[in-house]
PDB file of N, CA and C in Angstrom:
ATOM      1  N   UNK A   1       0.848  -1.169   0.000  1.00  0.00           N
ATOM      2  CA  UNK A   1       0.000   0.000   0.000  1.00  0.00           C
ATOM      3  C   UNK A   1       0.893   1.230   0.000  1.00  0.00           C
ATOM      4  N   UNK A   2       0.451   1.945  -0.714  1.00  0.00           N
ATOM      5  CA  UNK A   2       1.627   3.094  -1.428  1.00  0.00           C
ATOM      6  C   UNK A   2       0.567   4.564  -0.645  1.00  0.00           C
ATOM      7  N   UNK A   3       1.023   5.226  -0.144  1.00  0.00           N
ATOM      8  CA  UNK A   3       0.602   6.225   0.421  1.00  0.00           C
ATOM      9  C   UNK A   3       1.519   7.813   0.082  1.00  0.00           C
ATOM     10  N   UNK A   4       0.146   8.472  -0.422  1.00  0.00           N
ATOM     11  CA  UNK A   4       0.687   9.771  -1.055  1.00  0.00           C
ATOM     12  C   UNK A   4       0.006  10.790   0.036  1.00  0.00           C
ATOM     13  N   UNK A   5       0.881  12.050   0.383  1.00  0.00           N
ATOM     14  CA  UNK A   5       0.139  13.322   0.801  1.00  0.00           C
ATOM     15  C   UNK A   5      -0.675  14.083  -0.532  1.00  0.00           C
ATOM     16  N   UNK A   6      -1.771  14.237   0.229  1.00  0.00           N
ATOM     17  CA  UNK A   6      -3.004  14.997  -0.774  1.00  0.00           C
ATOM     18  C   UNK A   6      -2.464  16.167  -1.670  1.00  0.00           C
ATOM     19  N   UNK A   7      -2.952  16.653  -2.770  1.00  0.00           N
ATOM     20  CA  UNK A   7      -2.138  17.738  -3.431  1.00  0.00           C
ATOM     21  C   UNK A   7      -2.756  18.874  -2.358  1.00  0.00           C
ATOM     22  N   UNK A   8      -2.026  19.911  -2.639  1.00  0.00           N
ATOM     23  CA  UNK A   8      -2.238  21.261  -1.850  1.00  0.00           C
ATOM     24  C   UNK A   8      -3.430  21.780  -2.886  1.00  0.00           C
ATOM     25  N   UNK A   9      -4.643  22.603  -2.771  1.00  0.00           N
ATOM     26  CA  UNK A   9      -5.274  23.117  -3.325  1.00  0.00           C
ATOM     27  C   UNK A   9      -4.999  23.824  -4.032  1.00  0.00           C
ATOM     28  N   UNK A  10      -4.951  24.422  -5.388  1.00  0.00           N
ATOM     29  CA  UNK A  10      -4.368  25.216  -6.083  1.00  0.00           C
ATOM     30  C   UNK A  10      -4.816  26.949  -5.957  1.00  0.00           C
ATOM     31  N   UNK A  11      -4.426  27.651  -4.883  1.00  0.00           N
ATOM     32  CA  UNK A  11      -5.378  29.249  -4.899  1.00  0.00           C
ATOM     33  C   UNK A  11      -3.972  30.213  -5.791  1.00  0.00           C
ATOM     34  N   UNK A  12      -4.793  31.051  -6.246  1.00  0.00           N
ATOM     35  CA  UNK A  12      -4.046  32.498  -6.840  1.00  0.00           C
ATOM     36  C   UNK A  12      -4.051  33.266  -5.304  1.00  0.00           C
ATOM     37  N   UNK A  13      -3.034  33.707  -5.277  1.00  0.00           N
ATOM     38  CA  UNK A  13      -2.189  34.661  -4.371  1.00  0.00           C
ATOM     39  C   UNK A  13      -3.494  36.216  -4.449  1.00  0.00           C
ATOM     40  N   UNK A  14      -3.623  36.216  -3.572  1.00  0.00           N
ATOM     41  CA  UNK A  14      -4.765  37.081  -3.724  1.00  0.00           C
ATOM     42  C   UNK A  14      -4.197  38.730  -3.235  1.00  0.00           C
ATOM     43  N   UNK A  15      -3.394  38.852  -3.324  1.00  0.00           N
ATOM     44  CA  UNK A  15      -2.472  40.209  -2.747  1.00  0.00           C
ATOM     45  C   UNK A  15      -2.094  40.774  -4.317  1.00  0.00           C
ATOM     46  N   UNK A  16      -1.660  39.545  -5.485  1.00  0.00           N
ATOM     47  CA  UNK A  16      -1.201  40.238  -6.830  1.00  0.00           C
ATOM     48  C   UNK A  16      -2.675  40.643  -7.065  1.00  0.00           C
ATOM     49  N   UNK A  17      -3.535  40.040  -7.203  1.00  0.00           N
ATOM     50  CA  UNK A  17      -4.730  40.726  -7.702  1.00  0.00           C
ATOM     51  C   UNK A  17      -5.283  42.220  -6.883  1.00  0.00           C
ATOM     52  N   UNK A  18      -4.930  42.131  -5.891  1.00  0.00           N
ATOM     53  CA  UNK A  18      -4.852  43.435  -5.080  1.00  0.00           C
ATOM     54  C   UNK A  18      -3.987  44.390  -5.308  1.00  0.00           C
ATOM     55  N   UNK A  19      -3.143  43.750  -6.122  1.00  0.00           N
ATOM     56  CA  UNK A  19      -1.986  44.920  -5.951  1.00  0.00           C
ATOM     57  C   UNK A  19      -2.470  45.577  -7.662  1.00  0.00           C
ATOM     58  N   UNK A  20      -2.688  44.732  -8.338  1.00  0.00           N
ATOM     59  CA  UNK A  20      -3.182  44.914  -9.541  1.00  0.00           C
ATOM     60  C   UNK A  20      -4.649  46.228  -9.717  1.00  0.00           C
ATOM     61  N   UNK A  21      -5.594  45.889  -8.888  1.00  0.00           N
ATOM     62  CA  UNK A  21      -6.246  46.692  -8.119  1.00  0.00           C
ATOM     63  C   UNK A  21      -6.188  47.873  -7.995  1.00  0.00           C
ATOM     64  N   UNK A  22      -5.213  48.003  -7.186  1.00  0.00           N
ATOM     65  CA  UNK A  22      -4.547  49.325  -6.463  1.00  0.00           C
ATOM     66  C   UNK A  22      -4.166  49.991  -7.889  1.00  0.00           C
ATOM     67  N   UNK A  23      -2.877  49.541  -8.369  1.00  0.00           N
ATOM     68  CA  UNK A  23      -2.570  49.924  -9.437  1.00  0.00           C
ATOM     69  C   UNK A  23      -3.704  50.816 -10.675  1.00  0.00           C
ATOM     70  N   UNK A  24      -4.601  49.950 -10.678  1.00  0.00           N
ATOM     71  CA  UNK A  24      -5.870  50.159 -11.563  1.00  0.00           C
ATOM     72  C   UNK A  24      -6.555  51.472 -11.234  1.00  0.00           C
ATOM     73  N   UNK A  25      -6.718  51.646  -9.782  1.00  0.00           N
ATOM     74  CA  UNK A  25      -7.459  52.684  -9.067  1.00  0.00           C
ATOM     75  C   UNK A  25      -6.708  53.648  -9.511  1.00  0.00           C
ATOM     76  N   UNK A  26      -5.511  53.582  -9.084  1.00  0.00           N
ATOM     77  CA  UNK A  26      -4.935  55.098  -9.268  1.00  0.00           C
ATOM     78  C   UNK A  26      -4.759  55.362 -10.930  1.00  0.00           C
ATOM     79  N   UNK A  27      -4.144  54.336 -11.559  1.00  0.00           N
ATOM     80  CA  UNK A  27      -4.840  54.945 -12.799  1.00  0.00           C
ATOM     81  C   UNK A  27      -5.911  55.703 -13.249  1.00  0.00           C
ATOM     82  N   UNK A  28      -7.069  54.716 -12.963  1.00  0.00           N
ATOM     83  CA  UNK A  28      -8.456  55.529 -13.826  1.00  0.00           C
ATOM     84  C   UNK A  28      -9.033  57.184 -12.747  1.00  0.00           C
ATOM     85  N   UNK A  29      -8.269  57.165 -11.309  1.00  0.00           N
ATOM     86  CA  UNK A  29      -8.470  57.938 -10.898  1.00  0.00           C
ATOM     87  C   UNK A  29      -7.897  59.116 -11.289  1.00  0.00           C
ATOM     88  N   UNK A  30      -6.443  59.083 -12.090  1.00  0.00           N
ATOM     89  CA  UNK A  30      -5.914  60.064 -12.204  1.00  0.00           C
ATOM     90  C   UNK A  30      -6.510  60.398 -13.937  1.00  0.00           C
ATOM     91  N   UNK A  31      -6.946  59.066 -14.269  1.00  0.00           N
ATOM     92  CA  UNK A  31      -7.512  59.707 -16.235  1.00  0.00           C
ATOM     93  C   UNK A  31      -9.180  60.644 -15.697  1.00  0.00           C
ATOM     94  N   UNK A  32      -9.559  60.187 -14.235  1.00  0.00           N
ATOM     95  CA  UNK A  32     -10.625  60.626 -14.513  1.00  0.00           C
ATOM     96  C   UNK A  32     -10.706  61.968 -14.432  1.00  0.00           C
ATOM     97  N   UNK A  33      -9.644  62.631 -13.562  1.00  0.00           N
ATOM     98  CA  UNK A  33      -9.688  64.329 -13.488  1.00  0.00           C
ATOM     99  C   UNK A  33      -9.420  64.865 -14.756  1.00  0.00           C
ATOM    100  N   UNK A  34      -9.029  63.787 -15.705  1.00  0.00           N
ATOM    101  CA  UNK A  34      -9.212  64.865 -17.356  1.00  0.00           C
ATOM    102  C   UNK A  34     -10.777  64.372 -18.220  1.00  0.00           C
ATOM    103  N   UNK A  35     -11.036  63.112 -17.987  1.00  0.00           N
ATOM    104  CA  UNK A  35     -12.362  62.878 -18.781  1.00  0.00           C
ATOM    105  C   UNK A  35     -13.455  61.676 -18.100  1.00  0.00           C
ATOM    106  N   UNK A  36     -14.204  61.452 -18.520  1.00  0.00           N
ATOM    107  CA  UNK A  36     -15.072  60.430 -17.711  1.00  0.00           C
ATOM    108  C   UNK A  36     -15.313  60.453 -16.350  1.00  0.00           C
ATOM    109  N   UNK A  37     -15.006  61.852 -15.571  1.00  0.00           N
ATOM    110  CA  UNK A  37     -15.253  61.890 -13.735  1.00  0.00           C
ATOM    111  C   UNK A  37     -16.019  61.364 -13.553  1.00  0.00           C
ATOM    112  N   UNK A  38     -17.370  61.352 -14.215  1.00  0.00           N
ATOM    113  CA  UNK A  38     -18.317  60.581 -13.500  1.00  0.00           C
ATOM    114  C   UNK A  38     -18.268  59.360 -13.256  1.00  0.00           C
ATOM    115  N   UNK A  39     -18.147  58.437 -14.379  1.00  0.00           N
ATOM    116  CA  UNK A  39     -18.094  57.134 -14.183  1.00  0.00           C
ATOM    117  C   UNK A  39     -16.452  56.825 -13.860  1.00  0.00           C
ATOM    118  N   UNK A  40     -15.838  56.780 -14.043  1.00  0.00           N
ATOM    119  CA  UNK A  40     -14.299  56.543 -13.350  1.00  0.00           C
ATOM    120  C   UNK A  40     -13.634  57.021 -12.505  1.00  0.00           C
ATOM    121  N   UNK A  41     -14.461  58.091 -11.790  1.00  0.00           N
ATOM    122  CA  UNK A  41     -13.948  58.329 -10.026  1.00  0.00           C
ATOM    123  C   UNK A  41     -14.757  57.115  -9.284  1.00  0.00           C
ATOM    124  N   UNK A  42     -16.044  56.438  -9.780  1.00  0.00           N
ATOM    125  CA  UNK A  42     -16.678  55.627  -8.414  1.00  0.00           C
ATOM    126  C   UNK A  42     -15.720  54.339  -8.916  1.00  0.00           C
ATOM    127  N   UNK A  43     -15.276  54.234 -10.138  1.00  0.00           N
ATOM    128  CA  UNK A  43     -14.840  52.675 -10.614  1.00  0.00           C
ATOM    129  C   UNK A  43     -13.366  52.735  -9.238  1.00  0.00           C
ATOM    130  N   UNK A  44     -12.681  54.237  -9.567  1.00  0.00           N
ATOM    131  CA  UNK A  44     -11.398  53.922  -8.722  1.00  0.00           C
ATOM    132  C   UNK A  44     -11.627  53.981  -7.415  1.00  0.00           C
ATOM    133  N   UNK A  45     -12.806  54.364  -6.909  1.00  0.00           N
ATOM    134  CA  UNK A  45     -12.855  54.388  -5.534  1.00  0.00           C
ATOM    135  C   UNK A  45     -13.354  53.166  -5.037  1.00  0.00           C
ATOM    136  N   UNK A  46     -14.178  52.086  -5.859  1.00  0.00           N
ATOM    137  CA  UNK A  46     -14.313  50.956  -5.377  1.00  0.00           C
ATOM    138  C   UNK A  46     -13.482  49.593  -5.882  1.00  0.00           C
ATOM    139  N   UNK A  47     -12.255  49.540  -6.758  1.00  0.00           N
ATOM    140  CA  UNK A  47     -11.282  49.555  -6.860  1.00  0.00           C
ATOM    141  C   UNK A  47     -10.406  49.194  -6.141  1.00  0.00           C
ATOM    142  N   UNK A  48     -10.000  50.866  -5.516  1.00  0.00           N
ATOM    143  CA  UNK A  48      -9.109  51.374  -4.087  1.00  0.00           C
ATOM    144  C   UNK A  48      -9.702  50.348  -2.959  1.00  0.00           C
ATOM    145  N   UNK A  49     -10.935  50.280  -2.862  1.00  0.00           N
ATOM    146  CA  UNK A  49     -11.665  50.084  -1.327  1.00  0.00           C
ATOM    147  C   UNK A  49     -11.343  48.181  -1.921  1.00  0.00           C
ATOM    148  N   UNK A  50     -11.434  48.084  -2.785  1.00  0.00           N
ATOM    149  CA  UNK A  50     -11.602  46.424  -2.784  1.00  0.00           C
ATOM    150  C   UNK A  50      -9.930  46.163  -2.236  1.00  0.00           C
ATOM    151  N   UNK A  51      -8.945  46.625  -3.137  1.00  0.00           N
ATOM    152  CA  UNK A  51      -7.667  46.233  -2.927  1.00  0.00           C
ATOM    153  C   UNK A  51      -7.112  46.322  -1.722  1.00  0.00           C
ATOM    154  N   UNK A  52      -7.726  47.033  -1.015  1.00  0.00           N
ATOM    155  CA  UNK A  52      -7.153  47.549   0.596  1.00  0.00           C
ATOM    156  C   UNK A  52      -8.008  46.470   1.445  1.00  0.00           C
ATOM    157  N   UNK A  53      -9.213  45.901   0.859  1.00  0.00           N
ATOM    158  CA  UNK A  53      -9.777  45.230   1.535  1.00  0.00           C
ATOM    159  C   UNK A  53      -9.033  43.540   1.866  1.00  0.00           C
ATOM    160  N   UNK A  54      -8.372  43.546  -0.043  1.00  0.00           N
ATOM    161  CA  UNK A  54      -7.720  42.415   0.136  1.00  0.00           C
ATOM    162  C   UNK A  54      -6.082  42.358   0.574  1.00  0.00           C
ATOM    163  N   UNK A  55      -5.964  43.784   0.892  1.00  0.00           N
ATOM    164  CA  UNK A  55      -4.924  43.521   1.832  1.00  0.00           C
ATOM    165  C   UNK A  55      -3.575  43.301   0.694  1.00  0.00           C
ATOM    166  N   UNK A  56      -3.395  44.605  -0.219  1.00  0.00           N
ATOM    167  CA  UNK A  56      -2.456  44.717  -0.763  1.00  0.00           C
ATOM    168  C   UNK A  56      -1.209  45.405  -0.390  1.00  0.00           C
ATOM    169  N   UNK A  57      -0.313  45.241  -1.192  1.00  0.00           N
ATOM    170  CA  UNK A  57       1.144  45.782  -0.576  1.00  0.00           C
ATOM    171  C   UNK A  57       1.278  46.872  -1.021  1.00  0.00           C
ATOM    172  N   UNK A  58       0.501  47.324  -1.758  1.00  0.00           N
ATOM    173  CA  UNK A  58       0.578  49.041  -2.329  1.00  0.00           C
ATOM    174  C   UNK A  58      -0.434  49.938  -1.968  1.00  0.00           C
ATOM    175  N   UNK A  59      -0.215  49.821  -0.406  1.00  0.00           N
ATOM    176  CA  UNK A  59      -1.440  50.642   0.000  1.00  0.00           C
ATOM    177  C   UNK A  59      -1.221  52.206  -0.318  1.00  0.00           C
ATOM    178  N   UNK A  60      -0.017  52.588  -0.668  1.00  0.00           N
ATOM    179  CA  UNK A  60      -0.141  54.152  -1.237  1.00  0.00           C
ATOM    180  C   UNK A  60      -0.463  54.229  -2.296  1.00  0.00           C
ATOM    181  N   UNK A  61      -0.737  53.409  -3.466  1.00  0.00           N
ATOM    182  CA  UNK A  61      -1.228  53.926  -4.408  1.00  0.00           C
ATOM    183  C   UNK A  61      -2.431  53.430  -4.623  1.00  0.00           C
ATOM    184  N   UNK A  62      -3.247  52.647  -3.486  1.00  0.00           N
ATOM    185  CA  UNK A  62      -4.822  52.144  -3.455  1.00  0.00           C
ATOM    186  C   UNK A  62      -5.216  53.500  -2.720  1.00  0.00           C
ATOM    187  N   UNK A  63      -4.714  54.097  -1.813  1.00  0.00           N
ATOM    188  CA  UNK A  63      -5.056  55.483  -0.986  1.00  0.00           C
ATOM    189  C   UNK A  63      -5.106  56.237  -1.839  1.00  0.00           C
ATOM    190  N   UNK A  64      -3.828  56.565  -2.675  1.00  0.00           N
ATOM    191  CA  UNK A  64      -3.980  57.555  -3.841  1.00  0.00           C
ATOM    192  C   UNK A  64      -5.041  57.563  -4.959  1.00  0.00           C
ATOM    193  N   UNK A  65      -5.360  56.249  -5.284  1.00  0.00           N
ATOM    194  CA  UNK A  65      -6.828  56.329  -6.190  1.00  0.00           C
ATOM    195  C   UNK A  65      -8.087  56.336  -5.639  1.00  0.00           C
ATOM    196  N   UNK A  66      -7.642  55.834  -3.972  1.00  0.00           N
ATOM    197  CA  UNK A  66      -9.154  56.277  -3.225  1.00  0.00           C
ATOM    198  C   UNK A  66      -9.310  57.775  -3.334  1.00  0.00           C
ATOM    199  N   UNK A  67      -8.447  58.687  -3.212  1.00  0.00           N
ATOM    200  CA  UNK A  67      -8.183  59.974  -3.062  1.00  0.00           C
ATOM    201  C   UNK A  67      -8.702  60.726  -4.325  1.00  0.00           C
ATOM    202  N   UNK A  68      -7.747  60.260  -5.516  1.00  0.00           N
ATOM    203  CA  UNK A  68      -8.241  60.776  -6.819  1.00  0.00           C
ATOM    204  C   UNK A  68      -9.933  60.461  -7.678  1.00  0.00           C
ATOM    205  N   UNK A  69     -10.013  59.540  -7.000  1.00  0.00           N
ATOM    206  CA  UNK A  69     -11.838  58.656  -7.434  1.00  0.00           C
ATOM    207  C   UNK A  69     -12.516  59.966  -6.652  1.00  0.00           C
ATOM    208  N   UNK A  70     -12.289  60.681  -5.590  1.00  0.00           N
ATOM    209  CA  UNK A  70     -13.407  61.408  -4.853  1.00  0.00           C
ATOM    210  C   UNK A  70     -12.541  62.841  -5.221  1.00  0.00           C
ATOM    211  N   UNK A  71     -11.434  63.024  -5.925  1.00  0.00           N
ATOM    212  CA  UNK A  71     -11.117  63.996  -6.127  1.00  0.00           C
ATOM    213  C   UNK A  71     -11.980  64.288  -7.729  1.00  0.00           C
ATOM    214  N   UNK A  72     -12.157  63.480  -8.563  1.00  0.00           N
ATOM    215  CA  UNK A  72     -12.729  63.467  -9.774  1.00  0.00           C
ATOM    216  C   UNK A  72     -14.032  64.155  -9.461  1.00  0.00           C
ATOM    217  N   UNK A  73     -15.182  63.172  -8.505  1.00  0.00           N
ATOM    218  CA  UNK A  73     -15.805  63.099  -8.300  1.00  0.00           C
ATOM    219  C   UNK A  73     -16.557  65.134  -7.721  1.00  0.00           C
ATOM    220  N   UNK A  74     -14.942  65.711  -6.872  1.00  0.00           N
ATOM    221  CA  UNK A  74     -15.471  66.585  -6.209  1.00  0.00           C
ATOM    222  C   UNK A  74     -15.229  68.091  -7.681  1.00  0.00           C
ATOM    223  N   UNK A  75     -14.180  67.783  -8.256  1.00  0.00           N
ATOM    224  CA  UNK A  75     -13.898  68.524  -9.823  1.00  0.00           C
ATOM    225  C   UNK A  75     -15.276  68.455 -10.430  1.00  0.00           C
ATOM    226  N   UNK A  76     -16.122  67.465 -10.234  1.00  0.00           N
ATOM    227  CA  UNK A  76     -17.353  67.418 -11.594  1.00  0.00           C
ATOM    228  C   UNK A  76     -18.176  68.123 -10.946  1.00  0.00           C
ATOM    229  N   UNK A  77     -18.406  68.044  -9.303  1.00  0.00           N
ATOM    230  CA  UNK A  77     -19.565  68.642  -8.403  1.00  0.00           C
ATOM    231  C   UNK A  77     -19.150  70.185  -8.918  1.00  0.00           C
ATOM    232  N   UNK A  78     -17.679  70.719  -8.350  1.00  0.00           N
ATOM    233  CA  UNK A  78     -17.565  72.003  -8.601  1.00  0.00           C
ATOM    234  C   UNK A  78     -17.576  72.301  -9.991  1.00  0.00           C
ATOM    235  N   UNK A  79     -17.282  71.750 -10.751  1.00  0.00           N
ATOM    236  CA  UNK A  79     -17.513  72.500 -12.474  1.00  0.00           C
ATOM    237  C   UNK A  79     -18.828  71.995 -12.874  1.00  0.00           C
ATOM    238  N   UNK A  80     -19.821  71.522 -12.531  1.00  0.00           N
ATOM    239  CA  UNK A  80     -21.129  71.512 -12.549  1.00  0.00           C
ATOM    240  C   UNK A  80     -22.029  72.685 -12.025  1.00  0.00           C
ATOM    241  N   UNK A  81     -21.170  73.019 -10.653  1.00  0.00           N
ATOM    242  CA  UNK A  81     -22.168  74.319  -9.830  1.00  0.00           C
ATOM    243  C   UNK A  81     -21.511  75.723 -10.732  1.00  0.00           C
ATOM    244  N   UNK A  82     -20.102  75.576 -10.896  1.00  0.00           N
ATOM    245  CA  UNK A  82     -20.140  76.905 -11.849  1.00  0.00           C
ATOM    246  C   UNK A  82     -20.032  77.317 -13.101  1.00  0.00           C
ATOM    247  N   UNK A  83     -20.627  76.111 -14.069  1.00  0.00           N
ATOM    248  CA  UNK A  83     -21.156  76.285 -15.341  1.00  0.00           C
ATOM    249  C   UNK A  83     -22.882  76.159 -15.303  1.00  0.00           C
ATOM    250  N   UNK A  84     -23.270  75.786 -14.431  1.00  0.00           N
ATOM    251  CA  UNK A  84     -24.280  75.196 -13.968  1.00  0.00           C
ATOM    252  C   UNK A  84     -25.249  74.449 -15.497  1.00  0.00           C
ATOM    253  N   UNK A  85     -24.176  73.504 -15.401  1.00  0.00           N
ATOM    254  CA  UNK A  85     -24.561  72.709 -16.371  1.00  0.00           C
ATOM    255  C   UNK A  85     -24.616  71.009 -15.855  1.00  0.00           C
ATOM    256  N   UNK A  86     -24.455  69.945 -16.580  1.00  0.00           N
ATOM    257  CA  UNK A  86     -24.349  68.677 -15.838  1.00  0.00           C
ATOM    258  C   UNK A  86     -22.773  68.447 -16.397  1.00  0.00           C
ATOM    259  N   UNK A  87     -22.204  68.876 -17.308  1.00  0.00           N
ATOM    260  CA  UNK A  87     -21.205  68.389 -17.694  1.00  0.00           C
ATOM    261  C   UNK A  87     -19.972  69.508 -17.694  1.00  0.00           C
ATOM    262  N   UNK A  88     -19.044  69.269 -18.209  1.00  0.00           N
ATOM    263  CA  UNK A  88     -18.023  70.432 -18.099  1.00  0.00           C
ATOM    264  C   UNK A  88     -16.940  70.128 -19.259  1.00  0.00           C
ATOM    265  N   UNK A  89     -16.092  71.291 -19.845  1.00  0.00           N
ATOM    266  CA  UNK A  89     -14.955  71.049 -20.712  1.00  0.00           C
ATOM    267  C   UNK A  89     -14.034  72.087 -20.297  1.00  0.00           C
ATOM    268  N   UNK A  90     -12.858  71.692 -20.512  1.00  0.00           N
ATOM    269  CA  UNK A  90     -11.681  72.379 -20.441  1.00  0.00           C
ATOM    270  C   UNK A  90     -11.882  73.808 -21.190  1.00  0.00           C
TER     271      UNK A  90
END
């Protein structure tokens, strides 16, 4: 009788996908202060909030796209109230 240890379960490292994440956030957070604020400040802010959730190693640049997602977000509020329009251009 030949006896083997069980294989180890096969998981993905769940910190690269976080870090990947992070990465992502601060990207679309920083494209969003030139175009798309609306929809790509909430993408990087939930993003940011997922990657920090999973506990990535780049928590300054998941902070930084949490930061820039509500910085987009606060650029569209203010160039909305003083064009008083819904949208805005350079």
């Amino acid at each position: 009788m030949h006896l083997t240890a069980p294989a180890a379960p096969r998981t993905r490292p769940r910190t690269r996908d976080a870090d990947g994440m992070a990465v992502a956030s601060f990207i679309l957070g920083l494209l969003g202060l030139l175009v798309l604020n609306l929809f790509l400040g909430p993408i990087a802010i939930a993003l940011a909030a997922v990657a920090l959730w999973r506990g990535t190693a780049r928590k300054g640049r998941a902070y930084l796209g949490l930061f820039l997602g509500v910085a987009d977000l606060a650029v569209l509020g203010i160039a909305m109230e003083l064009s008083n329009t819904v949208s805005w251009s350079l």
